[in-house]
Protein backbone atom coordinates (compact mmCIF):
# COMPACT_ATOMS: atom_id res chain seq x y z
CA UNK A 1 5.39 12.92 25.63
CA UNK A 2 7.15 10.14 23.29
CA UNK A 3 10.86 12.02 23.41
CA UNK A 4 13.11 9.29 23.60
CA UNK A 5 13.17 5.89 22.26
CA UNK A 6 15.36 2.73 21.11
CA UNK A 7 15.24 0.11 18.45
CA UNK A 8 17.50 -2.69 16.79
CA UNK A 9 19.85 -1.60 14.50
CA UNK A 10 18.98 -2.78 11.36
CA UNK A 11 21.79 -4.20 10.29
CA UNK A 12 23.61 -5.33 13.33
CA UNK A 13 20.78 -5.25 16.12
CA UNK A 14 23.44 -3.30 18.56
CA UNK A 15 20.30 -0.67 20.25
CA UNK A 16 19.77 2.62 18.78
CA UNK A 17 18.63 5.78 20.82
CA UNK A 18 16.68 8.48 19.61
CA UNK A 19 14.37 11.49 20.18
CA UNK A 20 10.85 10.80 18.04
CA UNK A 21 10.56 14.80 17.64
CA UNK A 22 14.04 15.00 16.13
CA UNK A 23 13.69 12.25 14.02
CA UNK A 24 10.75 14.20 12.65
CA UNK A 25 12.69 16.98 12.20
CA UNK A 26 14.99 15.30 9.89
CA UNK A 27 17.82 14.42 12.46
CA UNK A 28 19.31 11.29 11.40
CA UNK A 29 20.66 9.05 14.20
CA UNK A 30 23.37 6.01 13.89
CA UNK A 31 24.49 2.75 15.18
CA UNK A 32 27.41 2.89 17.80
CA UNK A 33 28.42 -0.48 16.74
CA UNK A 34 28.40 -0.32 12.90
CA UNK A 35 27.48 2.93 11.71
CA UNK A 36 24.09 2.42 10.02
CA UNK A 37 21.86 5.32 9.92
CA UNK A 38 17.90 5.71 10.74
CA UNK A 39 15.87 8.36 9.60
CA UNK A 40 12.49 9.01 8.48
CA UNK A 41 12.40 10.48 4.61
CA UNK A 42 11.24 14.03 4.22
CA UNK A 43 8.21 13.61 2.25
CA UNK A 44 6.91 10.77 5.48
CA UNK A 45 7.48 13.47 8.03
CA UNK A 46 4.05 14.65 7.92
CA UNK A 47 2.48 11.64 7.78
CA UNK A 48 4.53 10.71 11.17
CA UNK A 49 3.69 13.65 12.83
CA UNK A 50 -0.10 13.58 12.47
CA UNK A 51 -0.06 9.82 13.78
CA UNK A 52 1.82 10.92 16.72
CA UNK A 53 0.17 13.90 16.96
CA UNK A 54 -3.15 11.29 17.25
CA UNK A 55 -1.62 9.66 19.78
CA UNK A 56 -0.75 12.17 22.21
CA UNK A 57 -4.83 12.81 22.01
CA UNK A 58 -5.57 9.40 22.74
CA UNK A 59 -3.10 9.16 25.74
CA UNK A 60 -4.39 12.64 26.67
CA UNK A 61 -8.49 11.30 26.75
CA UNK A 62 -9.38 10.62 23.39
CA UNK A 63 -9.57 12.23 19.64
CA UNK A 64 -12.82 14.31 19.50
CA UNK A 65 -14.85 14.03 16.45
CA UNK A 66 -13.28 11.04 15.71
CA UNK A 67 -15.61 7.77 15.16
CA UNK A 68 -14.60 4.86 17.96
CA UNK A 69 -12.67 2.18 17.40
CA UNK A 70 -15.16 -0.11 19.82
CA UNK A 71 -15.28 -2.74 17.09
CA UNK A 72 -12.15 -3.84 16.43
């Protein structure tokens, strides 16, 4: 499970925590230091959630059906 993560601020770099399942849910999170908010827009949530959908198969043994990625 992804659940909780942390990246630079955007504007200030200060370290920003949040849950990757919220964030897909729409929950907004913000800088401590300076306020600036992070979210992901509402028309990229599905787009989000089927790559990390992917990669919770790939952790979990592999995507079936899918072709491999040997070559690259």
């Amino acid at each position: 499970m992804i659940g909780q993560q942390k990246m630079p601020c955007p504007a200030c770099g200060n370290e920003i925590i949040f849950d990757t399942y919220m964030l897909m849910a729409g929950q907004a999170f913000s800088c401590g230091q300076c306020h600036a908010s992070i979210g992901v827009a509402t028309s990229s949530v599905p787009v989000v959630k089927d790559a990390m959908e992917k990669f919770e198969q790939i952790k979990a043994g592999g995507l079936k059906g899918e072709n491999s990625s040997a070559g690259i």
